[in-house]
C-alpha atoms as a PDB file:
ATOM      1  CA  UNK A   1     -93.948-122.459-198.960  1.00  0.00           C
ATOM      2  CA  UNK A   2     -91.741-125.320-197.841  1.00  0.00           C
ATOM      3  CA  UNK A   3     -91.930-124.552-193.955  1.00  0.00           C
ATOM      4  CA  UNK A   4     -95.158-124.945-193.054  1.00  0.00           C
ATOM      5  CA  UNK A   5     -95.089-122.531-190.674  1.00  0.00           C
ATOM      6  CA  UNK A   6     -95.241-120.110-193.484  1.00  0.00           C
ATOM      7  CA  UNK A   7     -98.974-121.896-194.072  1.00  0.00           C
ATOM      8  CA  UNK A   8    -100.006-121.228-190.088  1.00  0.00           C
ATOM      9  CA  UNK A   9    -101.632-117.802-189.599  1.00  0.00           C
ATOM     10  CA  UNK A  10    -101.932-117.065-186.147  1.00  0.00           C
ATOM     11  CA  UNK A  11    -105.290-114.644-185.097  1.00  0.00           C
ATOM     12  CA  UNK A  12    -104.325-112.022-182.547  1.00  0.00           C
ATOM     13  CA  UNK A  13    -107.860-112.094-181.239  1.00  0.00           C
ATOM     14  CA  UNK A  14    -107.774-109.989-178.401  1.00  0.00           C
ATOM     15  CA  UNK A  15    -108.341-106.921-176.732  1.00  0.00           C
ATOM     16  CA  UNK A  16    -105.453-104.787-176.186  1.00  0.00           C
ATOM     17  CA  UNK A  17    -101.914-104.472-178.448  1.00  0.00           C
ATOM     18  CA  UNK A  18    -100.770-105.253-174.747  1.00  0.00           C
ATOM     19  CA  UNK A  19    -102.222-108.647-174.706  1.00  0.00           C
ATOM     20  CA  UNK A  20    -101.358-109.015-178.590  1.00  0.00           C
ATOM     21  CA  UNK A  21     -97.351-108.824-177.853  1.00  0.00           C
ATOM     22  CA  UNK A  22     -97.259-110.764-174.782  1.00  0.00           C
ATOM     23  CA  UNK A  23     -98.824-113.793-177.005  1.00  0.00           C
ATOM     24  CA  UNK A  24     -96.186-112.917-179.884  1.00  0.00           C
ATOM     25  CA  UNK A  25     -93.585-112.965-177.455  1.00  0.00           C
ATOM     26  CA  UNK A  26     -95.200-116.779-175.703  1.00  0.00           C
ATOM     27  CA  UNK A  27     -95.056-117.816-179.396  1.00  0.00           C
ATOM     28  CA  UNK A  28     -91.646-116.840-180.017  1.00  0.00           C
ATOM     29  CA  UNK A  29     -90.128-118.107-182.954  1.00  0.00           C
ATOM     30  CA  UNK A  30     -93.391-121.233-183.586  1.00  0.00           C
ATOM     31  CA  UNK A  31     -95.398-118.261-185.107  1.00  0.00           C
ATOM     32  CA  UNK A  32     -94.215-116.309-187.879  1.00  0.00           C
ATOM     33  CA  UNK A  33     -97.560-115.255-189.738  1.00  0.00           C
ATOM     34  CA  UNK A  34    -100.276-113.518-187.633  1.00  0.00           C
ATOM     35  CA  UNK A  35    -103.391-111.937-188.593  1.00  0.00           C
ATOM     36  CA  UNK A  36    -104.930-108.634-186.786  1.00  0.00           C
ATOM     37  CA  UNK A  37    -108.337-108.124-187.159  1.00  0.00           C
ATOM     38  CA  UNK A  38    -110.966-105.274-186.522  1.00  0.00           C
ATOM     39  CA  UNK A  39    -110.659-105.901-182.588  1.00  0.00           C
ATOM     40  CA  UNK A  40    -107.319-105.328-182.460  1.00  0.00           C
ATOM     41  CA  UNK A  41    -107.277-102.941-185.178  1.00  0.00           C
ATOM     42  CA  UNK A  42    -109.162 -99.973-183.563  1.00  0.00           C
ATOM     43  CA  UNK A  43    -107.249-100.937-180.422  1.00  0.00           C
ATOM     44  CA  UNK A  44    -103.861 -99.961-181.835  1.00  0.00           C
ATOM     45  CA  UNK A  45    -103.098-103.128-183.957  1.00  0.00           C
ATOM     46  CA  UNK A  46    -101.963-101.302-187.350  1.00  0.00           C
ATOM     47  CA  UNK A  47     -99.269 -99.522-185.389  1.00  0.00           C
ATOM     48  CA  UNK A  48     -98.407-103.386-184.417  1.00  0.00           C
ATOM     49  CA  UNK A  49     -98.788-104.650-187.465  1.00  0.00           C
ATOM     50  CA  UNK A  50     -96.391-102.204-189.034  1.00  0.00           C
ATOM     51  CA  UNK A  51     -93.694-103.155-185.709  1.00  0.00           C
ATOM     52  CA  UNK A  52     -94.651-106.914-186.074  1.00  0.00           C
ATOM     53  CA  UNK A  53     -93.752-106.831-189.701  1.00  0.00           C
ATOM     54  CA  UNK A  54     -90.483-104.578-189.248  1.00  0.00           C
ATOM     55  CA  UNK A  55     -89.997-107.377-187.019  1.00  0.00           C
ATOM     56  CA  UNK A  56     -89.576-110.056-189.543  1.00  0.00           C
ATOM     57  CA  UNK A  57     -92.940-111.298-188.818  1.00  0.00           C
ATOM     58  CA  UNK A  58     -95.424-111.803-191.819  1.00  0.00           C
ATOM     59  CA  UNK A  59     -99.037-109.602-190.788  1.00  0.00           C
ATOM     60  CA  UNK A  60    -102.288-110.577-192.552  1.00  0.00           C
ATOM     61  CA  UNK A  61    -104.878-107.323-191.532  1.00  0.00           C
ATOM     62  CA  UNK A  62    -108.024-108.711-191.866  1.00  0.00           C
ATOM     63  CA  UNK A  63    -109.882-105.485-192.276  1.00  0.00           C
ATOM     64  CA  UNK A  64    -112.821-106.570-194.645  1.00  0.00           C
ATOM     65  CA  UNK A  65    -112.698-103.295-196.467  1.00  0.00           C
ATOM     66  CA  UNK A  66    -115.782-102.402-198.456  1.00  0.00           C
ATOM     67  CA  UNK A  67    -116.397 -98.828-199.659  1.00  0.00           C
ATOM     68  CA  UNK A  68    -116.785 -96.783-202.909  1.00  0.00           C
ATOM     69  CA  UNK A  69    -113.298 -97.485-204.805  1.00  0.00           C
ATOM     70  CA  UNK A  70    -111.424 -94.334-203.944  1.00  0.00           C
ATOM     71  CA  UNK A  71    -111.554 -95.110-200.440  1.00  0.00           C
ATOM     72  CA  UNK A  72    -110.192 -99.105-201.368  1.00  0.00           C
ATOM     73  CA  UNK A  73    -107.048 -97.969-203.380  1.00  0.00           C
ATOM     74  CA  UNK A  74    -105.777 -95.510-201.281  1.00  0.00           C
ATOM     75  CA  UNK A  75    -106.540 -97.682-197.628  1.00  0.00           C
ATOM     76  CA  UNK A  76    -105.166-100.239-199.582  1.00  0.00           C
ATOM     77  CA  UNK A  77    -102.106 -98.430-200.455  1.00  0.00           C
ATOM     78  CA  UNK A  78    -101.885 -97.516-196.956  1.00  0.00           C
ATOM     79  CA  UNK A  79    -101.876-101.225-195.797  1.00  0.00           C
ATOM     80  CA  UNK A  80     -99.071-101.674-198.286  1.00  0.00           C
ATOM     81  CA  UNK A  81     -96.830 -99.207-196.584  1.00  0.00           C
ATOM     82  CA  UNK A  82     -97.119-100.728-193.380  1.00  0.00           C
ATOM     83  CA  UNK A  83     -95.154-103.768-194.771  1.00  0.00           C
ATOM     84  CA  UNK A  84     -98.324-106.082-194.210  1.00  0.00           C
ATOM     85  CA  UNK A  85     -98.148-109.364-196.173  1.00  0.00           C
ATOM     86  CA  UNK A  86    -101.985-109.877-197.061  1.00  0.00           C
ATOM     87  CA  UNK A  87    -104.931-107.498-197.201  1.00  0.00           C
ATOM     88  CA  UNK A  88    -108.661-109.114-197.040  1.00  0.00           C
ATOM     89  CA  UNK A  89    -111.317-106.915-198.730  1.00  0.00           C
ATOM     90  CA  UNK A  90    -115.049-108.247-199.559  1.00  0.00           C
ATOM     91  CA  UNK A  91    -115.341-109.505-203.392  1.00  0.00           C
ATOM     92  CA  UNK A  92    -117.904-107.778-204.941  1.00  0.00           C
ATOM     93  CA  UNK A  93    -116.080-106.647-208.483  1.00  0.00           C
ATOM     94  CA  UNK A  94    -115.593-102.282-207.809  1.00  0.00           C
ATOM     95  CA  UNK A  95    -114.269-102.878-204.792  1.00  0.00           C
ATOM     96  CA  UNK A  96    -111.688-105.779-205.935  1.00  0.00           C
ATOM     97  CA  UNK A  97    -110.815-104.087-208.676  1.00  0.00           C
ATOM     98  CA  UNK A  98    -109.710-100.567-206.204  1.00  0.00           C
ATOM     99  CA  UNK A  99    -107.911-102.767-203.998  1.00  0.00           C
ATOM    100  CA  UNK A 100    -106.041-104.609-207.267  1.00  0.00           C
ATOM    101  CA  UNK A 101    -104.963-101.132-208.059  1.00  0.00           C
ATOM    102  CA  UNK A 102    -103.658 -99.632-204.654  1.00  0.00           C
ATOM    103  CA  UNK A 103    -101.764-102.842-204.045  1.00  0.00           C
ATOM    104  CA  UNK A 104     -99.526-101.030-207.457  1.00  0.00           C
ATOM    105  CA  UNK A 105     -96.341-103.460-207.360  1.00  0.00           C
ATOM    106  CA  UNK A 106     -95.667-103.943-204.020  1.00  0.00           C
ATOM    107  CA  UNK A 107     -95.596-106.990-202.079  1.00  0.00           C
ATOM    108  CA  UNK A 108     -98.829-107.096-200.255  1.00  0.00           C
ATOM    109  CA  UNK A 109    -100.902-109.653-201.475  1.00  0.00           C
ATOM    110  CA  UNK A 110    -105.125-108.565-201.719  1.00  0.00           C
ATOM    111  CA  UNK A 111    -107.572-111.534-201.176  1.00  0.00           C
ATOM    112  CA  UNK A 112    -111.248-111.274-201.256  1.00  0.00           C
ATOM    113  CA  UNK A 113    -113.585-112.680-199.068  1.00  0.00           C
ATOM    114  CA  UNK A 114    -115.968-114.998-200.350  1.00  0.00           C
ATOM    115  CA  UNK A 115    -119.009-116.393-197.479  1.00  0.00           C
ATOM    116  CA  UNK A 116    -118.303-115.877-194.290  1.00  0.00           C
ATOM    117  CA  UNK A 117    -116.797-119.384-192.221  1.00  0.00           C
ATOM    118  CA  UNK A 118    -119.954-118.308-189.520  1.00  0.00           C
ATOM    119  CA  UNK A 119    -122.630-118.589-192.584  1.00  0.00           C
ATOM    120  CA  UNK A 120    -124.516-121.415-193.418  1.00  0.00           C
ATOM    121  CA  UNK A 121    -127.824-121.863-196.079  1.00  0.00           C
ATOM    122  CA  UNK A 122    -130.037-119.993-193.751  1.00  0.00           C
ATOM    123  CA  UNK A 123    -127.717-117.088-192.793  1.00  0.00           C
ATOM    124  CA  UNK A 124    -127.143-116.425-196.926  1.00  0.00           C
ATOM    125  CA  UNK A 125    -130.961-116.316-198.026  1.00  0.00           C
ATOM    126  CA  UNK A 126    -131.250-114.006-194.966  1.00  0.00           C
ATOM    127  CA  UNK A 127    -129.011-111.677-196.338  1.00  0.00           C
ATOM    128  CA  UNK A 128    -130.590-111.553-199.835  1.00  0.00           C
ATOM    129  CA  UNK A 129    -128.757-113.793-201.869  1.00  0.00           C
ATOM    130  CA  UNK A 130    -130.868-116.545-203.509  1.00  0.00           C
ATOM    131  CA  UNK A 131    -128.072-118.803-204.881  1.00  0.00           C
ATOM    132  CA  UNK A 132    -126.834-121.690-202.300  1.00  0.00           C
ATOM    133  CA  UNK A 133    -123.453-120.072-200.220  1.00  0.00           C
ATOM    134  CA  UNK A 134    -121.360-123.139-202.487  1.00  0.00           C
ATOM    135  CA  UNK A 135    -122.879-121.220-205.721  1.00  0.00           C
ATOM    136  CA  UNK A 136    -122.262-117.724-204.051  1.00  0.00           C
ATOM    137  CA  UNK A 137    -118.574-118.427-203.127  1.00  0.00           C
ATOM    138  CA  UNK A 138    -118.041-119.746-206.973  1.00  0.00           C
ATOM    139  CA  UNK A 139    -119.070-116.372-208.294  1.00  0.00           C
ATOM    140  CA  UNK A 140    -116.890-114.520-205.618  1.00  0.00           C
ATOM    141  CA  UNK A 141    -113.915-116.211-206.717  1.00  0.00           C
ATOM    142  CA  UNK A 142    -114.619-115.584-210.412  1.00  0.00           C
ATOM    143  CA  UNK A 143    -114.652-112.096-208.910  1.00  0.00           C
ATOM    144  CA  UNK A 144    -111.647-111.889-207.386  1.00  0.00           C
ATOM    145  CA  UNK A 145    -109.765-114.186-210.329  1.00  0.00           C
ATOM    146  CA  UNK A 146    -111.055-111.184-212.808  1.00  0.00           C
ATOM    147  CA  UNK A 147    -109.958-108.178-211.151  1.00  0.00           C
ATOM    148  CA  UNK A 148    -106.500-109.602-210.950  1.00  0.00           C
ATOM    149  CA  UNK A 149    -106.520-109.753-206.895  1.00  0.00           C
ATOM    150  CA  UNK A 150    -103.937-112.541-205.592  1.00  0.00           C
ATOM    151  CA  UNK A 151    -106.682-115.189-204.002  1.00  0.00           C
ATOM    152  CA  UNK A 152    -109.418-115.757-201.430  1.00  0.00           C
ATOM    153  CA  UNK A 153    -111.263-116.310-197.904  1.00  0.00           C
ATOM    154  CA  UNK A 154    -112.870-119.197-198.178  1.00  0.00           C
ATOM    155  CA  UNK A 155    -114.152-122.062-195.162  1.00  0.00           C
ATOM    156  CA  UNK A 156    -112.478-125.343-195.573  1.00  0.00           C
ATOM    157  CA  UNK A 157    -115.475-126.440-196.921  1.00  0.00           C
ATOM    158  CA  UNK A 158    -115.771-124.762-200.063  1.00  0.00           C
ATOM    159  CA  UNK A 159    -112.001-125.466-200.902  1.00  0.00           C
ATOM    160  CA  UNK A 160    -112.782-127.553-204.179  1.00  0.00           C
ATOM    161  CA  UNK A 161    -115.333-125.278-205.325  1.00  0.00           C
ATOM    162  CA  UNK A 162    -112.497-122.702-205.242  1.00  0.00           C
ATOM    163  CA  UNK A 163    -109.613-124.990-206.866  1.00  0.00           C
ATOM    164  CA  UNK A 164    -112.187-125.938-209.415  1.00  0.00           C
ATOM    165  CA  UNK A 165    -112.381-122.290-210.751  1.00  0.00           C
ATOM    166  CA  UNK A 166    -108.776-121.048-209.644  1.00  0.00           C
ATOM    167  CA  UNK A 167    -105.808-123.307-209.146  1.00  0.00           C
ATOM    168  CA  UNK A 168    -102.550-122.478-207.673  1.00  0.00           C
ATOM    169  CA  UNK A 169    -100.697-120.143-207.716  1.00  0.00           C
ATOM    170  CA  UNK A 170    -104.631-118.155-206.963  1.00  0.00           C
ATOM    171  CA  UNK A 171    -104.688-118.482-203.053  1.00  0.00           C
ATOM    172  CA  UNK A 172    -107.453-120.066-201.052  1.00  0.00           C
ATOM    173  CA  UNK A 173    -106.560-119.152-197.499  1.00  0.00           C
ATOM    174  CA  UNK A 174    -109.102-120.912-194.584  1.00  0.00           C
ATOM    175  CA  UNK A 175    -110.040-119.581-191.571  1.00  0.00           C
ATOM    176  CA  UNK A 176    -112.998-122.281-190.058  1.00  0.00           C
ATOM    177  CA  UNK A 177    -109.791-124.106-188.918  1.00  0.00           C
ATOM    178  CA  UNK A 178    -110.508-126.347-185.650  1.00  0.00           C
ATOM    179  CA  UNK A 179    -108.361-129.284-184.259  1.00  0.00           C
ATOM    180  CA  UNK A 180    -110.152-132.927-183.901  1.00  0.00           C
ATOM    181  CA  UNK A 181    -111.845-132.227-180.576  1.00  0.00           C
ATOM    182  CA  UNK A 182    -111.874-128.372-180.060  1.00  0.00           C
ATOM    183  CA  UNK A 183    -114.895-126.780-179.939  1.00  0.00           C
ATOM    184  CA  UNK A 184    -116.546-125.039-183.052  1.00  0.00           C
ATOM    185  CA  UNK A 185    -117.488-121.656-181.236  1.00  0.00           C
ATOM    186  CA  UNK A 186    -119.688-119.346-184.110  1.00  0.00           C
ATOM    187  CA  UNK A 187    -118.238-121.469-186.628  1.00  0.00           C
ATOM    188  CA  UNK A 188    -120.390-123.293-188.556  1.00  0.00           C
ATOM    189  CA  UNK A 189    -118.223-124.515-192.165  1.00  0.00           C
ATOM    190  CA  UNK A 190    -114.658-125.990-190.767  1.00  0.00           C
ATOM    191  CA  UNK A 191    -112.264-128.508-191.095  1.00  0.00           C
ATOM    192  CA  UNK A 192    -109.859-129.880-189.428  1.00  0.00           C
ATOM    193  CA  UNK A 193    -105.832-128.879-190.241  1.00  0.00           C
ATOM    194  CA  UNK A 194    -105.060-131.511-192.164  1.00  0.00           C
ATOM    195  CA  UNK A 195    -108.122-131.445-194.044  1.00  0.00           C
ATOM    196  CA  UNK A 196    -107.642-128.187-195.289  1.00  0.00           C
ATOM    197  CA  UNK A 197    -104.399-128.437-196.495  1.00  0.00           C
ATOM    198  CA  UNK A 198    -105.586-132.036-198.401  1.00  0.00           C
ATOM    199  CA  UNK A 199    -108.006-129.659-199.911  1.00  0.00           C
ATOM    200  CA  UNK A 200    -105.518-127.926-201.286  1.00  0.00           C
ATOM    201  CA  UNK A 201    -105.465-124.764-198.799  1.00  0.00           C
ATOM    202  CA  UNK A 202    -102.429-122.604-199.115  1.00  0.00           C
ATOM    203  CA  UNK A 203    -102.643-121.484-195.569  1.00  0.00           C
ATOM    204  CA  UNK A 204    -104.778-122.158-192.289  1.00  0.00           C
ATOM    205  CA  UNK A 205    -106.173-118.955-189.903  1.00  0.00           C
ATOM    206  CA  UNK A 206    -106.284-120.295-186.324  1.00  0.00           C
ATOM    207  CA  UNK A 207    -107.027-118.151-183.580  1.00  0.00           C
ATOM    208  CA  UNK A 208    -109.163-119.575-180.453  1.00  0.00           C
ATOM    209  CA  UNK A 209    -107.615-123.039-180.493  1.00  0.00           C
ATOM    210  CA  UNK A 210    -104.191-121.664-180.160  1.00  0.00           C
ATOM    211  CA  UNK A 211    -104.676-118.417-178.120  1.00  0.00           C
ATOM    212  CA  UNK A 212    -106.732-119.641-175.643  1.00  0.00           C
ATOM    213  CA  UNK A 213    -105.457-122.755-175.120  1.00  0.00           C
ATOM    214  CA  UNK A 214    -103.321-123.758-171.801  1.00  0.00           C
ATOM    215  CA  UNK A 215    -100.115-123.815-173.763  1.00  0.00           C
ATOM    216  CA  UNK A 216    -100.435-121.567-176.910  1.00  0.00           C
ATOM    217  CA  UNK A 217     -96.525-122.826-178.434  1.00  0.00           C
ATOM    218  CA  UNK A 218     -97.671-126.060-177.865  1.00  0.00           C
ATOM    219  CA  UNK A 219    -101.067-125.889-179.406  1.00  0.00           C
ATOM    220  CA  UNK A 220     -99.248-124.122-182.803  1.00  0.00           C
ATOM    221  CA  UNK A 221     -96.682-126.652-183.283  1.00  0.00           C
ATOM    222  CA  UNK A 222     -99.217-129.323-183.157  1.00  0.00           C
ATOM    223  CA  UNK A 223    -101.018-127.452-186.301  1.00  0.00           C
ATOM    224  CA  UNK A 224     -97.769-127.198-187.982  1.00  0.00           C
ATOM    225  CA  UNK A 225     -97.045-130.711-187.664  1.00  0.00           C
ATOM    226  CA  UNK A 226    -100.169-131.514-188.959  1.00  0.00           C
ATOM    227  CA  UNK A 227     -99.936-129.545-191.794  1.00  0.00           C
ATOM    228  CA  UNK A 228     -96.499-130.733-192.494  1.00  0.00           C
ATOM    229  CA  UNK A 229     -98.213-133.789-192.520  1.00  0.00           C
ATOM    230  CA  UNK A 230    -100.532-133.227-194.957  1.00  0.00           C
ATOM    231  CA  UNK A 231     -98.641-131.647-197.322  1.00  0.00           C
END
């Protein structure tokens, strides 16, 4: 991952595929990595993500997927035959394990998400977890390290709780990502660029400060040299 705009994933975050390819094409070649999520997905995206990544773009789909293990392996497989680069599904051990198994030999990589960058203390005892998020994330990842997935979703902040259990070349990706002096929106666990890659981030999700900003190119190349930066 020398260029680091391998490590910048940028969120397609909007409505329409129509909006999502008029931002690709403002981005030109200062994006190569972008994620669709479920917004975009039911809107069309997975047709776009299979065109972004004939493309020569890289396409995280940030789909989440949680469901008996069936269902994982072969939506999994699916995702794989779109040519996407990374697949996020939740990290409880069944469903890791599916997704491990549809992802066969090809070259999608399957990450499992850990807590939630829009979680804090409060939001984690309210969904019936008694350990602290920290302590919940730590048993996610030992999760995910066990059923042979490639990494994890984690915030910035939980970074060395995740190289503590899993170094490199297990990937801790960040979404939570905001520029010194951009607003947090529903985030509520973030870090700056730079931060994140010190932390020893492999790559940085950043949607809202780059797609809604007045100049998206110039708002990515600002991340990238940061993270070149910091790397």
């Amino acid at each position: 991952m020398s260029d680091p705009r391998n490590r910048l994933i940028v969120g397609l975050d909007v409505a329409t595929t129509e909006e999502a390819e008029a931002l690709v094409q403002r981005l030109g070649d200062s994006v190569i990595f972008y994620k669709i999520g479920f917004e975009l997905a039911v809107a069309g995206g997975l047709v776009l993500a299979e065109k972004l990544a004939h493309s020569g773009k890289k396409v995280f789909v940030d789909l989440k997927l949680h469901d008996i293990g069936a269902t994982v392996e072969k939506a999994t497989r699916n995702v794989a035959r779109l040519g996407a680069s990374i697949l996020t599904v939740h990290a409880y051990p069944q469903t890791l394990r599916a997704a491990a198994e549809g992802r066969g030999d090809s070259e999608l990589k399957v990450l499992g998400v850990t807590v939630l960058t829009s979680w804090d203390a409060e939001d984690v005892r309210e969904a019936g977890f008694s350990e602290s998020p920290e302590e919940l994330v730590a048993r996610r990842v030992r999760h995910a390290h066990d059923a042979g997935v490639d990494g994890v979703i984690c915030a910035p902040t939980d970074l060395a709780v995740v190289r503590k259990i899993a170094p490199s070349p297990f990937l801790a990706v960040t979404p939570g990502v905001r520029p010194a002096g951009t607003a947090l929106g529903d985030q509520k666990r973030v870090a700056t660029p730079g931060e994140a890659i010190r932390a020893g981030a492999d790559r940085l999700v950043v949607a809202r400060p780059i797609i809604a900003a007045a100049d998206p190119r110039a708002a990515a190349e600002a991340i990238v040299e940061e993270i070149a930066a910091a790397g």
